[in-house]
Structures are given as C-alpha cells and as structure tokens.
Protein backbone atom coordinates (compact mmCIF):
# COMPACT_ATOMS: atom_id res chain seq x y z
CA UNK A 1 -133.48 11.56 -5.60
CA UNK A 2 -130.93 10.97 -3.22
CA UNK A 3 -128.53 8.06 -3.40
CA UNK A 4 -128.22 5.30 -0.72
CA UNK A 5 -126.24 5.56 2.23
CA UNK A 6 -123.43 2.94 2.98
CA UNK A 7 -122.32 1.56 5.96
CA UNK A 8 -125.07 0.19 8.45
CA UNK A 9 -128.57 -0.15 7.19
CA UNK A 10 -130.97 0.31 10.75
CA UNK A 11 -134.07 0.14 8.68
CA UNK A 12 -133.23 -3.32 7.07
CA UNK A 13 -132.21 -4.61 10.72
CA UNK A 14 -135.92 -3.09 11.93
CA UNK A 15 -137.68 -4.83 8.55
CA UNK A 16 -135.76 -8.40 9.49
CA UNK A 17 -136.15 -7.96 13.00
CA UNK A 18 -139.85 -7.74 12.32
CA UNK A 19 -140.14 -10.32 9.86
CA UNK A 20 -139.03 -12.70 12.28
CA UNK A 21 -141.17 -11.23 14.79
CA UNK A 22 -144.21 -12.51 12.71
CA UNK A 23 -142.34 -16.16 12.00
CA UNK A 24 -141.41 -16.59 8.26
CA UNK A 25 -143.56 -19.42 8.51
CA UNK A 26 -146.49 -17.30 9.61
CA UNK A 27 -146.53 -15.04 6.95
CA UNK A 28 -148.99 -16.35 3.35
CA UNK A 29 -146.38 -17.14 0.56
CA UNK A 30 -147.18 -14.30 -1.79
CA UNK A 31 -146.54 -11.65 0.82
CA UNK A 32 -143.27 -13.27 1.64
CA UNK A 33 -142.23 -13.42 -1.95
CA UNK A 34 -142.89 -10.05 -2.22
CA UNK A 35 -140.56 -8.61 0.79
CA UNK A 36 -137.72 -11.34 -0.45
CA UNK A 37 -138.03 -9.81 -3.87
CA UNK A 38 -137.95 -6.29 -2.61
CA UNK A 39 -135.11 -6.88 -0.24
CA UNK A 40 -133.04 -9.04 -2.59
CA UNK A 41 -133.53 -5.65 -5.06
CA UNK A 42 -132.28 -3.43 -2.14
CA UNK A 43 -128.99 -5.74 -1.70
CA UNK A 44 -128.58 -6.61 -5.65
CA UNK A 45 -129.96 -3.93 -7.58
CA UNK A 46 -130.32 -4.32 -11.70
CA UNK A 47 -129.62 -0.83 -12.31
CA UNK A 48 -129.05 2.06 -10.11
CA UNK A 49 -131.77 4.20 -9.02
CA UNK A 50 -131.53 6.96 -12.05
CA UNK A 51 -131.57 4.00 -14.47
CA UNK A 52 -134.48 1.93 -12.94
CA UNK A 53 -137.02 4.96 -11.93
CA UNK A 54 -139.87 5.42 -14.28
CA UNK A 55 -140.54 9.11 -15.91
CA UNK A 56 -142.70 10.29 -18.85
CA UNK A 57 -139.18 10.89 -20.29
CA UNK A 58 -136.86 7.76 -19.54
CA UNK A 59 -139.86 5.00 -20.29
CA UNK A 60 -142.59 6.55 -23.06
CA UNK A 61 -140.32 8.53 -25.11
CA UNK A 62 -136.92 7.08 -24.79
CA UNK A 63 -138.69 3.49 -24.95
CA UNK A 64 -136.78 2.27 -21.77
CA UNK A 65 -140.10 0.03 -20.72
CA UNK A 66 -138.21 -2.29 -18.44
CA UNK A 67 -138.41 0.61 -16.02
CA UNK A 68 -142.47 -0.54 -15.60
CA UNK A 69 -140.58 -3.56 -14.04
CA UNK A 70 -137.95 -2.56 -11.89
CA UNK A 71 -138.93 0.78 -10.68
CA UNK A 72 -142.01 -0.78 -8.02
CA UNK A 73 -138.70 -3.16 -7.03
CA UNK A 74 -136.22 -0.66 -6.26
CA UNK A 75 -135.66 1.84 -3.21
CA UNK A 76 -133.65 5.35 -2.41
CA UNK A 77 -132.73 3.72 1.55
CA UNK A 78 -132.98 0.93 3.99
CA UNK A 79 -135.72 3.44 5.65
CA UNK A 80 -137.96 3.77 2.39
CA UNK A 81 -137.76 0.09 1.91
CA UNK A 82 -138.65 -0.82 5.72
CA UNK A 83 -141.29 1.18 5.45
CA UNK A 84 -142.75 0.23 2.34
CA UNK A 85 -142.35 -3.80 3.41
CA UNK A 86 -143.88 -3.02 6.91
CA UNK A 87 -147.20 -1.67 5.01
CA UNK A 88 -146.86 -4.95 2.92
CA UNK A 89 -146.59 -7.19 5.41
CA UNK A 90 -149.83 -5.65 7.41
CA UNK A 91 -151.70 -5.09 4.03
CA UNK A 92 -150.94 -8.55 2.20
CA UNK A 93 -151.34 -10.68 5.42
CA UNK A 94 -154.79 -9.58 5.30
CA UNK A 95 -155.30 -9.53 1.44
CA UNK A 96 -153.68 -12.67 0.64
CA UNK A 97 -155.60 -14.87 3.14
CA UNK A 98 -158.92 -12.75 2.04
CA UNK A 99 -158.53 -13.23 -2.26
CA UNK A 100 -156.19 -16.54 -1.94
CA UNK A 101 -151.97 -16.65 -2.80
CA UNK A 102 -152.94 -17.18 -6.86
CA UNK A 103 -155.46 -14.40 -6.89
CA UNK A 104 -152.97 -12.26 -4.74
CA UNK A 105 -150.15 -13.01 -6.95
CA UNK A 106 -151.99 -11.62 -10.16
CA UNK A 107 -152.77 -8.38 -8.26
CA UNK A 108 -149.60 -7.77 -7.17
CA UNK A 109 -148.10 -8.52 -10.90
CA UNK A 110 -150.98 -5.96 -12.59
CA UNK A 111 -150.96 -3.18 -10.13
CA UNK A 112 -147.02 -3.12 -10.17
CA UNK A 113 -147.25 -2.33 -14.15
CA UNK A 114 -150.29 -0.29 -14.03
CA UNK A 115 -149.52 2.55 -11.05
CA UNK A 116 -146.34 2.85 -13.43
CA UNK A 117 -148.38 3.67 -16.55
CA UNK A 118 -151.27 5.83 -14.62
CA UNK A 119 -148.29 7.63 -13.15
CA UNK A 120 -146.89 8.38 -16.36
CA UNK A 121 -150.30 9.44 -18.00
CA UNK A 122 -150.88 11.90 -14.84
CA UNK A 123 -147.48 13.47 -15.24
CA UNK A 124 -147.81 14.24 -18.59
CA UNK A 125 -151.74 15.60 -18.14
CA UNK A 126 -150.25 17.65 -15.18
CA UNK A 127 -146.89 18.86 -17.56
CA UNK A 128 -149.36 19.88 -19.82
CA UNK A 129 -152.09 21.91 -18.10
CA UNK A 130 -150.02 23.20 -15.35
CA UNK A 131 -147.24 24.16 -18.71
CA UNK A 132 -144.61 22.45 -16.70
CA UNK A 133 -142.48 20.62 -19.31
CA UNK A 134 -140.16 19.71 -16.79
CA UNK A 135 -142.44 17.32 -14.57
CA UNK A 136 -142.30 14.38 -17.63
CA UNK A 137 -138.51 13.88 -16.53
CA UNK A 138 -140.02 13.71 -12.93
CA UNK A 139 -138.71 10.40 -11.77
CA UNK A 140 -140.26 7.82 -8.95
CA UNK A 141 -139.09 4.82 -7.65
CA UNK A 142 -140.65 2.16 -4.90
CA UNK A 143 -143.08 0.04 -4.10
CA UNK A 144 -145.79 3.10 -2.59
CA UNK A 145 -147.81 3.27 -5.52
CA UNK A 146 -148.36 -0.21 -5.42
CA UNK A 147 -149.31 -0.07 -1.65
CA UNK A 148 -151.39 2.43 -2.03
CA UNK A 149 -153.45 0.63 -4.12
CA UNK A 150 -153.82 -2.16 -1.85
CA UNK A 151 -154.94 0.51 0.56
CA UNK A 152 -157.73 0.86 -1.24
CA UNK A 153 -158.52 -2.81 -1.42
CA UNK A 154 -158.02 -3.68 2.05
CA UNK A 155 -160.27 -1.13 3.09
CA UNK A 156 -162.91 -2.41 0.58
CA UNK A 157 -162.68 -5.85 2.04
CA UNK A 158 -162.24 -4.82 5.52
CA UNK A 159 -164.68 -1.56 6.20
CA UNK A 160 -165.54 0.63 8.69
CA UNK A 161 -163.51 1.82 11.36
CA UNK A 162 -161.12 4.85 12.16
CA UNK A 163 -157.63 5.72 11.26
CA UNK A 164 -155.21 8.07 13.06
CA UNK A 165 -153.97 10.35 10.36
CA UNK A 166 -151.92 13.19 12.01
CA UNK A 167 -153.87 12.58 15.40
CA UNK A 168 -156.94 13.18 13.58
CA UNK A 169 -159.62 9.98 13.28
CA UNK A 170 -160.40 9.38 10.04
CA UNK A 171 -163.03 7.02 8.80
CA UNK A 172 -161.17 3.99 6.70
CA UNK A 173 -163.29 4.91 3.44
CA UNK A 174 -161.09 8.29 3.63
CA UNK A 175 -158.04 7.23 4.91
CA UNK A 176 -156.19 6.95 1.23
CA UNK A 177 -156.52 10.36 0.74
CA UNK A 178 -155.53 12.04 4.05
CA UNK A 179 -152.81 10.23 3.85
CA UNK A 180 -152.07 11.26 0.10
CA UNK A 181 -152.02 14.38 1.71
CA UNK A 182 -149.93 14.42 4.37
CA UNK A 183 -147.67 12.15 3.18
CA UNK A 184 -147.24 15.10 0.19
CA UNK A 185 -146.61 17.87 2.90
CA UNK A 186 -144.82 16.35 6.07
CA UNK A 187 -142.41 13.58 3.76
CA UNK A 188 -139.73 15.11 1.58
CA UNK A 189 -139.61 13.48 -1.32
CA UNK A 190 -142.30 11.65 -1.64
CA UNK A 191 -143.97 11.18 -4.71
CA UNK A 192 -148.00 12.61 -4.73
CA UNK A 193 -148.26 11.43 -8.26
CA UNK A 194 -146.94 8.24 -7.18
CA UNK A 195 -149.49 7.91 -4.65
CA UNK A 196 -152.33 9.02 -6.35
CA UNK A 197 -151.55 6.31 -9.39
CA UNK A 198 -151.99 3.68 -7.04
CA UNK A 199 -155.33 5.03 -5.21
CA UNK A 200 -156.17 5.68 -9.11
CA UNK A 201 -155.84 1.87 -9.79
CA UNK A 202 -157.26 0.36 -6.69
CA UNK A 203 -160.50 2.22 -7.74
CA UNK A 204 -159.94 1.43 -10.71
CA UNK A 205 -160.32 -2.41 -9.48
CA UNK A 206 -163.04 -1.89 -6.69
CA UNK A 207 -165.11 0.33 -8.75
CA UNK A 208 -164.51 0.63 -12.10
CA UNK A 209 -163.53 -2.56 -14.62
CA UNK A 210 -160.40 -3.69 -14.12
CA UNK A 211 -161.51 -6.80 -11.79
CA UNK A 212 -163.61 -7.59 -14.49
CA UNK A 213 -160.66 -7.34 -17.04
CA UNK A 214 -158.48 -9.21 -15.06
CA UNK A 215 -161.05 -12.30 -14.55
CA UNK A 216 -161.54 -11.97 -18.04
CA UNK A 217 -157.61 -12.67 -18.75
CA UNK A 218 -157.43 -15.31 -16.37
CA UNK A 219 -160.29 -17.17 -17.52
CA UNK A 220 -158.79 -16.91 -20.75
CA UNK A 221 -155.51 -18.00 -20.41
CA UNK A 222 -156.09 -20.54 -17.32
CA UNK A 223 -155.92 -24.22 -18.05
CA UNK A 224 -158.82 -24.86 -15.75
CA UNK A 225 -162.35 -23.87 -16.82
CA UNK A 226 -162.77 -23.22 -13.08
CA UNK A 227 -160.06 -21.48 -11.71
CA UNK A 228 -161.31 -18.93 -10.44
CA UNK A 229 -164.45 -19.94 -8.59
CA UNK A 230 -162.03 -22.29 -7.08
CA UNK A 231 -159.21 -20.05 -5.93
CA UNK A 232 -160.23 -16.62 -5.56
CA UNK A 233 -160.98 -16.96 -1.86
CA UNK A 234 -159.53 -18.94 1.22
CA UNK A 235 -162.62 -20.65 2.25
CA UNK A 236 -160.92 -21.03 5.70
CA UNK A 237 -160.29 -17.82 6.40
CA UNK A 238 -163.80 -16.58 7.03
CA UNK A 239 -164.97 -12.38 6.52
CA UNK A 240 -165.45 -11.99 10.17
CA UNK A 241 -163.15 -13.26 12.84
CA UNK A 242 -163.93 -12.83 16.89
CA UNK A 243 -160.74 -14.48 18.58
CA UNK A 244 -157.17 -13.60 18.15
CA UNK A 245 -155.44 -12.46 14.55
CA UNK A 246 -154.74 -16.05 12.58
CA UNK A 247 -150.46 -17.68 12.37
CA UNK A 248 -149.73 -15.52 15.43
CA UNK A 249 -149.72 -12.00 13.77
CA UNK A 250 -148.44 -9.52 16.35
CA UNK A 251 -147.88 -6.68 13.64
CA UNK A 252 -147.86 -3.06 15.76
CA UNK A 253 -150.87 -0.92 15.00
CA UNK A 254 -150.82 0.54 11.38
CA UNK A 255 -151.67 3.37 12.42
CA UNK A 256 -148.26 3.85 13.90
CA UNK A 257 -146.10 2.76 11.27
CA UNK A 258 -148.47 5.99 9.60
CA UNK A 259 -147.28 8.21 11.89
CA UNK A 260 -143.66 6.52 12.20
CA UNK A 261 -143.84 7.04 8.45
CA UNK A 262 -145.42 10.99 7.90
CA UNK A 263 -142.98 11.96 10.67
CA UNK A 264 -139.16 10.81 9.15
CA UNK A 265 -137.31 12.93 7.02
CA UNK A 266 -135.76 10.14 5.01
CA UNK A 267 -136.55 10.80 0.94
CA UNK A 268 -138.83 8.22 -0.31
C-alpha cells in the first residue's frame, strides 16, 4: 500500500471541480454527506492508512474492529478518492432519489460494515484453500467495495442497457463482473477481494435476504409503525423519465470515468 503523496492533490481539484459542476445544491443530501465525509477523511485522517485498513489479521484476530469503520472512509491518494467519489456521485444521485435519503442512508451505513466482514471471511476461505497464510494480513482500504455494491443495485433498479468495459459492450446485468475483472488485471493495486465483497453483498440484498433483514431492523427499531411504506421511495421521482436528467445533472458518461479508471496506474 503506498503512502500519499504531498504537495498538490490534482485529483481532489478534479473531484471539487466536479462537485460544483453538478451544484452542491443539486446533489440528494445523503450522497453529499457521503463525499463530505470521505473528503473530510482524506484531509483529517483518524489513523494512517496501515492503522485504519481492514485484514483477517489487524480486525478478527487482533480485535481492532474499529477498522470495519474507518477503512470504507479512508484512501491511499487524491486519485483513488476522486475516483471512488465520482462513481458515488453518478451511483447515489440515482439511488438516493430511487429508495429515498432515509432508506439510502441505512444502505450506505450496512454495506460499509458488511463488504468489510465478507472481505474478511473470503480472505481467510481463500488463505486457507489456496494454503496462503499470508493473504489474512492482506490489507484494503476505500470506499470500492462499497461502490461496488451499489453497482449491483443500480443496475437492479435501472436495467437493461450496455456498458463499455475495455471497448467491449457489455450488457448492465454483467457489467459488475467485467469490471471485477479488469479492474484486477489493468489497476495495480486494486483489491479483487475487495471488489468481489461488495458485488457479494449487493446480491446479497437484491437476491438473497438481507433487504428483508434490514426492513426487519428498521421496523423494529423505528418509532413509526409506518416508516417504511412511507419513506422507502421518492414518490416524485418516477421509474421512467423521458426529458432531461432531474437538478441539472451533467455527470460525464460512466462509462468513461470506467475507462478513466481501468487505465491509471495510481494504487487503489
């Protein structure tokens, strides 16, 4: 893992530049909460990067569990983080206005704990059938896992369609894992486990029971017999929309940022 470069940061300029692009004022609440958080982290970190990435090692058996919390919230460079917050900014503009800024919020909150302990339960599986001992002290850090869980969401909620993945179209359903893919072979440094935990958990919500589970929670600990019939969608945001993207969004294609993103040489 290499350490952050001083001096100038050109990808937080490109990630601010951007921002205000969009219009702060454009941009749903959560999502905007999310890139202050993860820039604040970049300028003010708790911990540096070997004491806040998450390992079989560091957080099961040396008990450091804050790591479940601060590793999705810290970065190795300005370029990981712009990124990252670029993906986030496409990914929860769409999401947030699609589930609603409560429902959104909750997401976030799980899937940032939960890529952290699927990626933990893969390295060790992998240490122990591939007889690797040394991949448990295999460290990760960043917000990826999480947004490759949203991936998997937002191509739930919004099907069909291509991707460019390389150059190559690539139906949306697919897209996750091409990019696992060539994310793993044309970004140094990148973490594959990483990346897989958070397609792992996306599934895990759009086909398996973790939606359920986290209704469940919610309807137990909410206040309001009703909650979530009342806020788990934006009634005015509609499924299908025929006239220009909603609060001005003039976000390049994603598809770009993909190839902006399997093409640098920056480590993740």
């Amino acid at each position: 893992m290499q350490r952050r470069s001083r001096g100038i940061n050109a990808g937080l300029i490109l990630l601010f530049s951007q921002i205000f692009h969009v219009g702060l004022s454009n941009i749903p609440p959560v999502t905007l909460a999310t890139l202050g958080l993860n820039v604040w982290f970049f300028l003010n970190p708790l911990k540096p990067l070997y004491s806040s990435c998450i390992s079989v090692e560091s957080c099961y058996q040396q008990k450091d569990w804050q790591r479940l919390l601060l590793s999705p919230l810290h970065h190795a460079d300005d370029w990981h983080l712009y990124f990252n917050m670029v993906s986030m900014l496409f990914k929860g503009f769409n999401l947030e206005r699609r589930l609603g800024s409560k429902w959104f919020a909750y997401i976030i909150a799980t899937f940032s704990v939960l890529t952290g302990v699927v990626y933990m339960l893969l390295q060790f599986v992998f240490a122990e059938l591939m007889n690797e001992p040394d991949l448990r002290r295999n460290c990760a850090v960043g917000f990826s896992g999480v947004l490759f869980a949203l991936k998997v969401l937002h191509n739930h909620y919004f099907p069909g369609g291509f991707v460019m993945v390389l150059g190559f179209p690539v139906p949306n359903r697919f897209a996750c894992w091409a990019e696992l893919v060539a994310i793993h072979f044309f970004t140094p440094g990148s973490s594959f486990t990483g990346h897989l935990a958070g397609i792992l958990v996306g599934l895990m919500y759009t086909e398996g029971p973790l939606k359920k589970a986290m209704e469940t929670c919610a309807g137990m600990f909410s206040s309001s017999s009703g909650y979530l019939g009342q806020h788990y969608y934006f009634n005015s945001s509609g499924n299908n929309r025929n006239g220009p993207p909603p609060y001005g969004f003039r976000l390049s294609p994603e598809e770009e940022m993909r190839r902006q993103r399997l093409h640098r040489f920056d480590n993740q």
